[in-house]
C-alpha atoms as a PDB file:
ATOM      1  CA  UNK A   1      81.498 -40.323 119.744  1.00  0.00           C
ATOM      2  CA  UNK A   2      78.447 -37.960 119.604  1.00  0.00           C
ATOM      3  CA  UNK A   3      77.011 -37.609 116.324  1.00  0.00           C
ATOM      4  CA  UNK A   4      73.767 -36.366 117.168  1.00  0.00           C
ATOM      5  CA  UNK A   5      74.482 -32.594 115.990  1.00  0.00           C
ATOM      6  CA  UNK A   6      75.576 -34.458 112.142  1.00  0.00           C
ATOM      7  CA  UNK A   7      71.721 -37.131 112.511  1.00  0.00           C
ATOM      8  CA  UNK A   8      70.199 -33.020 113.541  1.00  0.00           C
ATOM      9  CA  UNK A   9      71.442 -31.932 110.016  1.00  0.00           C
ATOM     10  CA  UNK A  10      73.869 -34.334 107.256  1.00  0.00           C
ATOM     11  CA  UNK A  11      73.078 -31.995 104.304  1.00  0.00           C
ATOM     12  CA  UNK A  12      76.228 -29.891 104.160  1.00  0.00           C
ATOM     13  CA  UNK A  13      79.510 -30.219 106.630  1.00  0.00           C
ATOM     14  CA  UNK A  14      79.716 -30.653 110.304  1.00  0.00           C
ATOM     15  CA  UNK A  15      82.926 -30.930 112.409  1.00  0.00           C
ATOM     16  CA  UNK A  16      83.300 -33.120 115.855  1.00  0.00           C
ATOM     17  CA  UNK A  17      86.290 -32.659 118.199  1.00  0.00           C
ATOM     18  CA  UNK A  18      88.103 -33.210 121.643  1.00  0.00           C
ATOM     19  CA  UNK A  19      88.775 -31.066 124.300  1.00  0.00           C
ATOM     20  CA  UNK A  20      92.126 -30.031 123.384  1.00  0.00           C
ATOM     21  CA  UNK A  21      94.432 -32.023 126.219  1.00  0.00           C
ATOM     22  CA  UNK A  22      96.957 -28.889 128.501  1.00  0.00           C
ATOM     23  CA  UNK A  23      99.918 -30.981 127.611  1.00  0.00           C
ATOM     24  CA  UNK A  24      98.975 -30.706 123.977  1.00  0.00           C
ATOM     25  CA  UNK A  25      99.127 -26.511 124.347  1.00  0.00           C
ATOM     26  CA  UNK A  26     102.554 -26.530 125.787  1.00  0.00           C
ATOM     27  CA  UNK A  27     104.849 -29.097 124.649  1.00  0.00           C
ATOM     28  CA  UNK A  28     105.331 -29.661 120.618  1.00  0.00           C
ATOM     29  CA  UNK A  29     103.203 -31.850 118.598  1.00  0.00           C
ATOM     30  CA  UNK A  30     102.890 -34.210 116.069  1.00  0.00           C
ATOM     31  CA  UNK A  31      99.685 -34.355 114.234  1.00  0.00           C
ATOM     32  CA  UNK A  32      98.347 -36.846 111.470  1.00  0.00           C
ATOM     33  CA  UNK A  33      95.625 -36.576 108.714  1.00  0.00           C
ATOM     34  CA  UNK A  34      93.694 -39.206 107.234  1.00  0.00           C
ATOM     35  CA  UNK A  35      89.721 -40.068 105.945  1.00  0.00           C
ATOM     36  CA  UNK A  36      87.831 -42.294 104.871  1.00  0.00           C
ATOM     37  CA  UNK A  37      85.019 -42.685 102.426  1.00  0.00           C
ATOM     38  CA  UNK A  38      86.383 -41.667  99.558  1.00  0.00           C
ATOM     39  CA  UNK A  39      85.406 -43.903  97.006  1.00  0.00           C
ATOM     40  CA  UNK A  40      82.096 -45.195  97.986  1.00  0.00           C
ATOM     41  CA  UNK A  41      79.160 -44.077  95.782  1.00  0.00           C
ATOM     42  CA  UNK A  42      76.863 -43.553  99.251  1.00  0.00           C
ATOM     43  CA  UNK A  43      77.473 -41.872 102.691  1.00  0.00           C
ATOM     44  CA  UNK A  44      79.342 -39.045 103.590  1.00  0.00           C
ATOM     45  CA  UNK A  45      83.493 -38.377 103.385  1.00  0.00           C
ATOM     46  CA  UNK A  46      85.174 -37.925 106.627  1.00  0.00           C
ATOM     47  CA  UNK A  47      88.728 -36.589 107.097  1.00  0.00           C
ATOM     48  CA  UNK A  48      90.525 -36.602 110.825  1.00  0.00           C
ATOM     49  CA  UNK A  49      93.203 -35.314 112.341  1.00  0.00           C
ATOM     50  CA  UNK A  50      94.677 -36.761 116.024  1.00  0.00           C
ATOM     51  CA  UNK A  51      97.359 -35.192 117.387  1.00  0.00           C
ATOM     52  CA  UNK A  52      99.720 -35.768 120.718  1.00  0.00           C
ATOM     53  CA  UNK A  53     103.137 -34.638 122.321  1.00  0.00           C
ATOM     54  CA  UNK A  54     106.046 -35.630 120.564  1.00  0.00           C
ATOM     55  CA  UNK A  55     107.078 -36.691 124.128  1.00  0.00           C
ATOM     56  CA  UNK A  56     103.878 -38.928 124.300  1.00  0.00           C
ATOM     57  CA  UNK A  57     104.323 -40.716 120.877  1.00  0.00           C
ATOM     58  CA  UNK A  58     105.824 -43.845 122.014  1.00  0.00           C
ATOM     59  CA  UNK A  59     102.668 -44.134 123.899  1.00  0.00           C
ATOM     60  CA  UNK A  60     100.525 -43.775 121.235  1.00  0.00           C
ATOM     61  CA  UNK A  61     102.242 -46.708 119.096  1.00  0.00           C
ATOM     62  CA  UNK A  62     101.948 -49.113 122.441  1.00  0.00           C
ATOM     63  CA  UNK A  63      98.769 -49.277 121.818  1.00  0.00           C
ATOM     64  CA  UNK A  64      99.070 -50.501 118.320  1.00  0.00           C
ATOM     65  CA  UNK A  65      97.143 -48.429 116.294  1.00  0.00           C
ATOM     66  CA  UNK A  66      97.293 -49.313 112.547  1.00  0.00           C
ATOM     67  CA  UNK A  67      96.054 -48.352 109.125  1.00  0.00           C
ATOM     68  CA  UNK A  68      92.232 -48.824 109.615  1.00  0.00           C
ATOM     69  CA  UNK A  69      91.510 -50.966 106.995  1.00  0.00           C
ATOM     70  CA  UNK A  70      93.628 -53.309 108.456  1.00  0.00           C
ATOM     71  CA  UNK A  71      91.388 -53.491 111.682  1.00  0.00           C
ATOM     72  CA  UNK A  72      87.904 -55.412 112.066  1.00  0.00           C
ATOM     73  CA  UNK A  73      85.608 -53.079 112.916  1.00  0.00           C
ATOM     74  CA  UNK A  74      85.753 -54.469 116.832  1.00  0.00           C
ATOM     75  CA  UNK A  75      89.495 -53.636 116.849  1.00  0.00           C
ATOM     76  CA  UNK A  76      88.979 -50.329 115.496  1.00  0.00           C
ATOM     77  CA  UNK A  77      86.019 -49.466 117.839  1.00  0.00           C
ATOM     78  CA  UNK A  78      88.385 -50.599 120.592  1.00  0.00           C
ATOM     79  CA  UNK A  79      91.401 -48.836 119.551  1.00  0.00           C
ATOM     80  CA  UNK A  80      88.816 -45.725 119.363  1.00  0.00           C
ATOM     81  CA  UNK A  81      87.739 -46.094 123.085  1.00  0.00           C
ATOM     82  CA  UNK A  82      90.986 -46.261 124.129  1.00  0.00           C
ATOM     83  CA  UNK A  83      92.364 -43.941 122.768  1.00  0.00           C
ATOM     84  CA  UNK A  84      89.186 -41.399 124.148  1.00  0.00           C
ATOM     85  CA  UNK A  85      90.501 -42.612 127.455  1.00  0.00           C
ATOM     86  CA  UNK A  86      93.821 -41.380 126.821  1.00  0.00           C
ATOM     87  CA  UNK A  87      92.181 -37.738 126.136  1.00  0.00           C
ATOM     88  CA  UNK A  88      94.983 -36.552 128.424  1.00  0.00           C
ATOM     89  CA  UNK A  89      97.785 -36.463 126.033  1.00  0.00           C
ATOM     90  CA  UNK A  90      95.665 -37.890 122.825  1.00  0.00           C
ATOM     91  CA  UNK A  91      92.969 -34.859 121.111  1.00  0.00           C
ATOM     92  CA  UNK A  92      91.267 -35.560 117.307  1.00  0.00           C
ATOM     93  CA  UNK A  93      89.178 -33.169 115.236  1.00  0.00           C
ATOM     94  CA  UNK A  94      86.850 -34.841 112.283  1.00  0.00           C
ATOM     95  CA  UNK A  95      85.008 -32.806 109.431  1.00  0.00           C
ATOM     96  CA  UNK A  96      82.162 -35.199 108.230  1.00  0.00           C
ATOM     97  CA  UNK A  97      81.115 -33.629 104.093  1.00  0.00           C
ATOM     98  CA  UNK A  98      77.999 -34.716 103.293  1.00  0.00           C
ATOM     99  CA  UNK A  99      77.310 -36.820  99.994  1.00  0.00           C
ATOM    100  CA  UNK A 100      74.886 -33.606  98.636  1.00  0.00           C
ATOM    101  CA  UNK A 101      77.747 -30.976  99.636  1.00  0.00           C
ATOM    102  CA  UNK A 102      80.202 -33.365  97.694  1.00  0.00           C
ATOM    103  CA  UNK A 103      78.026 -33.965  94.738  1.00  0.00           C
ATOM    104  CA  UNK A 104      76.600 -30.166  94.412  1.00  0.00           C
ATOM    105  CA  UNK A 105      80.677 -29.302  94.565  1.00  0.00           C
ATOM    106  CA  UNK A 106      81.428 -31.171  92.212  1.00  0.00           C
ATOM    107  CA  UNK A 107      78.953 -30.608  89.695  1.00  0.00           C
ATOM    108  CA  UNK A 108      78.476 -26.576  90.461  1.00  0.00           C
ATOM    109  CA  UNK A 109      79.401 -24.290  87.887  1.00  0.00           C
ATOM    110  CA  UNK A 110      82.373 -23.657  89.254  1.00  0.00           C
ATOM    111  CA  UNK A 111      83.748 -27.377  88.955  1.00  0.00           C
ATOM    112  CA  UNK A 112      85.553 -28.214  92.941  1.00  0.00           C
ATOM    113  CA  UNK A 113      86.871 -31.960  92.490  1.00  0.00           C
ATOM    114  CA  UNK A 114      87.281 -34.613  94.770  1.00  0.00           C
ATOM    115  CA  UNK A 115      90.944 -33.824  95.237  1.00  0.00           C
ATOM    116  CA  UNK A 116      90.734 -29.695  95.717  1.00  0.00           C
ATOM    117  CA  UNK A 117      88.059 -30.721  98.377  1.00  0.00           C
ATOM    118  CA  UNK A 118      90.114 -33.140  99.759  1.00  0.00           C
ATOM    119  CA  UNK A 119      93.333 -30.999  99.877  1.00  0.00           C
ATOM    120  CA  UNK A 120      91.291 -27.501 101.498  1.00  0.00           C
ATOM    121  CA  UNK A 121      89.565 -30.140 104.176  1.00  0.00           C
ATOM    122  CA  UNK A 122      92.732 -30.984 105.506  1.00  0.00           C
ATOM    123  CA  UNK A 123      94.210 -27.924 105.389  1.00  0.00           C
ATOM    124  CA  UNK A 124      91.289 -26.597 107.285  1.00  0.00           C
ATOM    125  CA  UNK A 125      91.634 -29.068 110.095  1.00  0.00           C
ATOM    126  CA  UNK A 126      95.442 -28.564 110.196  1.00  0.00           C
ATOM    127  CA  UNK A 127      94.603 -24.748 111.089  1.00  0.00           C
ATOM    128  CA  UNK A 128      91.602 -25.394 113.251  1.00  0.00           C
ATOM    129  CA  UNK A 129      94.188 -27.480 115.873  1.00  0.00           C
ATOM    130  CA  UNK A 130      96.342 -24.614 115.421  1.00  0.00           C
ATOM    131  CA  UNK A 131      93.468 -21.950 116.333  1.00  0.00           C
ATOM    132  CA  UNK A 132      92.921 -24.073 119.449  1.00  0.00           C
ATOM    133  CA  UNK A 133      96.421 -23.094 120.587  1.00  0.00           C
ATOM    134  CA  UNK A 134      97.518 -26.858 119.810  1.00  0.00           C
ATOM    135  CA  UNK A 135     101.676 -26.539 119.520  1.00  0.00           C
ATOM    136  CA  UNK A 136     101.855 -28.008 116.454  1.00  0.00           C
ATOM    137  CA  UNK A 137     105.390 -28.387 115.399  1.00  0.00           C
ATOM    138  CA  UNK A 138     105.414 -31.602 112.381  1.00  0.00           C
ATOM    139  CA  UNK A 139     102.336 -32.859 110.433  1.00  0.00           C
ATOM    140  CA  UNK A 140     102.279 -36.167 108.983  1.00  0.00           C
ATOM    141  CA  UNK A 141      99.175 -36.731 106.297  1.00  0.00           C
ATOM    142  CA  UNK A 142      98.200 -39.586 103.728  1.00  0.00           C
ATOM    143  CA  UNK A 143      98.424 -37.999 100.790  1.00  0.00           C
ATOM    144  CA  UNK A 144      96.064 -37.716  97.683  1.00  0.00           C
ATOM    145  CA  UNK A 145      96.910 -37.056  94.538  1.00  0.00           C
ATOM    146  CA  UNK A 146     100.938 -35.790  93.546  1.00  0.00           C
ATOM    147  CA  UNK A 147     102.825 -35.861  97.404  1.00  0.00           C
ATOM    148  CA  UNK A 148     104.902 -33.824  96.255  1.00  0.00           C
ATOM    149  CA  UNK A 149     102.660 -31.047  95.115  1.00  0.00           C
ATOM    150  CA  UNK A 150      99.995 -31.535  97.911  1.00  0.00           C
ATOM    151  CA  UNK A 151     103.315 -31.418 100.160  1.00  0.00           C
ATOM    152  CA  UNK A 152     104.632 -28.359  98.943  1.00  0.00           C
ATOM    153  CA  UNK A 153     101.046 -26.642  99.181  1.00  0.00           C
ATOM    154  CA  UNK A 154     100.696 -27.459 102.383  1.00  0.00           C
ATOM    155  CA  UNK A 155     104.256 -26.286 103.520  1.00  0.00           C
ATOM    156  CA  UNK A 156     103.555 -23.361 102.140  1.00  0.00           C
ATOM    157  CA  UNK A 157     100.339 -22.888 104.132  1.00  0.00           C
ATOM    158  CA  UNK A 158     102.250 -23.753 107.297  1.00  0.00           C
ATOM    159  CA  UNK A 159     105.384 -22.801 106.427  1.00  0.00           C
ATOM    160  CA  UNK A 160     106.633 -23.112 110.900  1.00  0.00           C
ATOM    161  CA  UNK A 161     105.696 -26.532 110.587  1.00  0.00           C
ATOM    162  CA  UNK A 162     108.024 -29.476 109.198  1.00  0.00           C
ATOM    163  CA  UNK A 163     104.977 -31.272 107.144  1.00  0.00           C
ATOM    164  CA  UNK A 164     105.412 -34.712 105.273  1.00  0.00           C
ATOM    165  CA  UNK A 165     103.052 -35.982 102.986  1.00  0.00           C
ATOM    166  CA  UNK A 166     103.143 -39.538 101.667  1.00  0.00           C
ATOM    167  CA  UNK A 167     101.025 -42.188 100.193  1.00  0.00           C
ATOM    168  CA  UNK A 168     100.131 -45.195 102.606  1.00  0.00           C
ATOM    169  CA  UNK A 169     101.119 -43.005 105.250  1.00  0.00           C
ATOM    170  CA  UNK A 170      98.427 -44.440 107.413  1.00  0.00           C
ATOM    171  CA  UNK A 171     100.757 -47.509 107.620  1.00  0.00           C
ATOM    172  CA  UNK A 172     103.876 -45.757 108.207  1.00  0.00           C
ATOM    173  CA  UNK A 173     102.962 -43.280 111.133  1.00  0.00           C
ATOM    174  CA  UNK A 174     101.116 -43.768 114.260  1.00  0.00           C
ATOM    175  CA  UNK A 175      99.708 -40.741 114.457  1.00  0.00           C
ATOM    176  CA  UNK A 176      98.321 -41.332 110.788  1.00  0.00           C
ATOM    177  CA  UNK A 177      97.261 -44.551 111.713  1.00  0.00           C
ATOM    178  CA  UNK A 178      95.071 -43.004 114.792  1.00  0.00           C
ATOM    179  CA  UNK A 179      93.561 -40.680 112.680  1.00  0.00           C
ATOM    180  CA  UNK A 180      92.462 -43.367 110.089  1.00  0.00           C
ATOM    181  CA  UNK A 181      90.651 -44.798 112.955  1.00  0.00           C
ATOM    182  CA  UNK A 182      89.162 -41.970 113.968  1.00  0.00           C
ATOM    183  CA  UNK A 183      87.754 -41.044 110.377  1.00  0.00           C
ATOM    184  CA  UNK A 184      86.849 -44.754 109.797  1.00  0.00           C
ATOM    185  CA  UNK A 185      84.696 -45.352 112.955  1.00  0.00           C
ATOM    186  CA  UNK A 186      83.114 -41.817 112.694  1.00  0.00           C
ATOM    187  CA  UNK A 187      81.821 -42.567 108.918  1.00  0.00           C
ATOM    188  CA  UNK A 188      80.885 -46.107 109.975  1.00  0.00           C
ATOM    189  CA  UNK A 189      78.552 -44.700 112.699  1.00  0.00           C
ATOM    190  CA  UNK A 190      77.407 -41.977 110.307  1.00  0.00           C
ATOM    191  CA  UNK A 191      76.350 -44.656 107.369  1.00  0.00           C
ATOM    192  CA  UNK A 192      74.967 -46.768 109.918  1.00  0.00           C
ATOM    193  CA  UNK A 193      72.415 -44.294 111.977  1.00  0.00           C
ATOM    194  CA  UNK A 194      71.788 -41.601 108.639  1.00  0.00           C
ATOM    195  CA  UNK A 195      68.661 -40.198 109.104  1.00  0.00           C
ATOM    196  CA  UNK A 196      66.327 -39.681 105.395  1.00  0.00           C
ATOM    197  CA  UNK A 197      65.267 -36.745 104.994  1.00  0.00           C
ATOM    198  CA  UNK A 198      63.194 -37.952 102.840  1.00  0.00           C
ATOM    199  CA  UNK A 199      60.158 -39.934 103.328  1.00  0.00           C
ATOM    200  CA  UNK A 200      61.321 -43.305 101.642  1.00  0.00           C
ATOM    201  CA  UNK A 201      58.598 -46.117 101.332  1.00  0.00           C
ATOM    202  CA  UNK A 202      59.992 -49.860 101.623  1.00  0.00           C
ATOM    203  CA  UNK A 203      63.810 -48.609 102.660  1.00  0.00           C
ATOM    204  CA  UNK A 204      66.358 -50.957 102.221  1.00  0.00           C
ATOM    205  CA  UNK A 205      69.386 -50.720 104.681  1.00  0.00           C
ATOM    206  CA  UNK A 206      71.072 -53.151 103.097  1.00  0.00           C
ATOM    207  CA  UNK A 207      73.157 -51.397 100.707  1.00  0.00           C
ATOM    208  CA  UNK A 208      76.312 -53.515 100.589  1.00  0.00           C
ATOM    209  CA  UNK A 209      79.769 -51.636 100.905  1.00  0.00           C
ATOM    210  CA  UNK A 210      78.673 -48.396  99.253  1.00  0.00           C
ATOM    211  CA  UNK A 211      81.445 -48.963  96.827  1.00  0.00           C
ATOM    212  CA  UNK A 212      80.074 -48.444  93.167  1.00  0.00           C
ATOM    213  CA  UNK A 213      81.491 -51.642  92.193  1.00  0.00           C
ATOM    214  CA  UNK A 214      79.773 -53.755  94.325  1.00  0.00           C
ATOM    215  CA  UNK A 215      76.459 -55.340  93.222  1.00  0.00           C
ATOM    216  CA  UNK A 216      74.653 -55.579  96.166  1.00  0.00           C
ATOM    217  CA  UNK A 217      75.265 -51.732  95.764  1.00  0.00           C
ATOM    218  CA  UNK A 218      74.067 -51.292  92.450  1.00  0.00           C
ATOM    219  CA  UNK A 219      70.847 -53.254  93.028  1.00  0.00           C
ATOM    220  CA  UNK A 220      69.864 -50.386  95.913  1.00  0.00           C
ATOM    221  CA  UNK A 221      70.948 -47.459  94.141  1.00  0.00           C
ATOM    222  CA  UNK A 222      68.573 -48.681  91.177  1.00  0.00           C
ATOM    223  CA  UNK A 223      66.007 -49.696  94.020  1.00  0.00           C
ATOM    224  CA  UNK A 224      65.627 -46.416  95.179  1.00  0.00           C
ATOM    225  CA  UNK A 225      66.114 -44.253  92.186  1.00  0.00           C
ATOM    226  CA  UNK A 226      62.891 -42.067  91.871  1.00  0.00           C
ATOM    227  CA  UNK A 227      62.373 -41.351  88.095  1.00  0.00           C
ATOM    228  CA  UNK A 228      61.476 -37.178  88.848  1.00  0.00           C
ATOM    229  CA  UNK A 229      63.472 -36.294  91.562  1.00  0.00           C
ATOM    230  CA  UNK A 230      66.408 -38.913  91.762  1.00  0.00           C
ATOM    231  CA  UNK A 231      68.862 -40.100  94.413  1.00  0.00           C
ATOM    232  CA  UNK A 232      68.111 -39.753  98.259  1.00  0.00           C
ATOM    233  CA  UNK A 233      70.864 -37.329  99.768  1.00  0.00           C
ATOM    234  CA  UNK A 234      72.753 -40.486 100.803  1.00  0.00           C
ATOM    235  CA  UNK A 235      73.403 -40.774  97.285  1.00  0.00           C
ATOM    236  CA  UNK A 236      76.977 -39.126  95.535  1.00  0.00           C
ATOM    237  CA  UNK A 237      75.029 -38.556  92.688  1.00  0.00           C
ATOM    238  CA  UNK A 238      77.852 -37.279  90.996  1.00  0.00           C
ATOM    239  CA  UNK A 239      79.686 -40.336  90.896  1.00  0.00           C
ATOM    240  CA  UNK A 240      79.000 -41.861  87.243  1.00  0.00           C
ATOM    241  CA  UNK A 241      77.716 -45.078  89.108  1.00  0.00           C
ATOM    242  CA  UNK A 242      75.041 -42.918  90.198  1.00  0.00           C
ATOM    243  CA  UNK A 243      74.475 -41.305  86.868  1.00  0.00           C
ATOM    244  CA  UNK A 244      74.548 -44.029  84.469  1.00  0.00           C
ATOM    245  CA  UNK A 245      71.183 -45.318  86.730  1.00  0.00           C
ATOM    246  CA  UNK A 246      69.782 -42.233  86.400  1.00  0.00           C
ATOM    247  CA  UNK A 247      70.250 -42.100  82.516  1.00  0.00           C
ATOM    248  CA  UNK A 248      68.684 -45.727  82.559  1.00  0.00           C
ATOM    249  CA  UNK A 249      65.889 -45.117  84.269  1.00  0.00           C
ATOM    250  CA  UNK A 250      64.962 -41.348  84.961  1.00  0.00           C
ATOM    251  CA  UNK A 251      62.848 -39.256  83.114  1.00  0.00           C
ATOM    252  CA  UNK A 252      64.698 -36.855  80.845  1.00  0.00           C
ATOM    253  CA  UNK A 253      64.211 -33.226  81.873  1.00  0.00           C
ATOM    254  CA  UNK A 254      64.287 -30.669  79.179  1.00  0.00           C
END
């Protein structure tokens, strides 16, 4: 997976994909929608879709993709590779959002939660396979927040496509379950090789989970809290994790 255009710019969104497979334009599809990064305090969000014949499913489940957080991250990296080999019949899509777009969004004017975000990312993807001329005939996507609602927005969105939205769904469908993988091994890399753009003395890359629970996580984010201009853009500095440091140990700006 290339990243390089994200490491050229991680401020805002940028969005990865396939070649769309021929089989995929012709016969009728199944696609699935998943992410990962949600909940961490640091790194970026990424949501995924894969997609594949209906005709070709079966294939997709022999190679036992699962719900990524079930995988180490050599199984998932594996699972990844393989399927890129099967780029015949198998074709994904990512959008990576940036910690800065998801914090500014959040905490613009015009409040955008986590969930609105979440919901209009998907949706986006969803149509993006479909303006690649990818037959997309049923959708399957984790869901967050109500299923019923998100469900119901999305069906009427894409109201020629049969759409199902559930939670764990990443455990229940395949196609789910490769798109987990997809989302999880693109963030991983993404956390992994993020490139400052700011000029940090003494960085520490050893930041823990990223979950704001986690106090090996903690102890960085108060690390590298400047007390003027704040957070590096790795930072969700909207997350109150993030600004409970800040109150602590910024300088109040009147």
């Amino acid at each position: 997976m290339d990243l390089s255009e994200l490491e050229r710019d991680n401020t805002g969104r940028c969005r990865l994909s396939s070649p769309v497979p021929a089989v995929c334009l012709k016969e009728p599809c199944v696609l699935g929608v998943d992410e990962a990064g949600r909940g961490p305090v640091l790194g970026p969000m990424v949501y995924a879709i894969c997609y594949c014949p209906l005709s070709r499913l079966a294939d997709l489940e022999a190679l036992k993709v699962a719900d990524s957080k079930t995988l180490t991250e050599n199984e998932r990296e594996r699972l990844f590779a393989k399927m890129e080999e099967d780029g015949d019949f198998v074709g994904w899509a990512l959008d990576v959002l940036s910690p800065n777009l998801i914090s500014t969004s959040m905490l613009g004017r015009v409040k955008y939660n986590l969930n609105s975000l979440s919901h209009d990312t998907a949706a986006g993807l969803i149509q993006y396979a479909l303006d690649q001329n990818v037959n997309v005939t049923q959708v399957f996507v984790d869901t967050v927040g109500m299923p019923e609602t998100y469900q119901a927005r999305l069906q009427q969105h894409f109201p020629g496509i049969e759409v199902t939205v559930k939670a764990k769904a990443d455990s229940l469908f395949p196609v789910v379950s490769a798109a987990s993988i997809f989302a999880k091994v693109a963030r991983d890399k993404a956390v992994k090789n993020w490139q400052f753009v700011e000029n940090l003395q003494d960085l520490d890359s050893d930041y823990g989970s990223g979950y704001p629970n986690d106090p090996k996580t903690k102890a960085w984010l108060r690390k590298h809290v400047d007390p003027v201009f704040g957070f590096p853009q790795f930072v969700r500095f909207s997350w109150s994790t993030a600004q409970a440091i800040l109150e602590k140990e910024a300088e109040d700006v009147i």
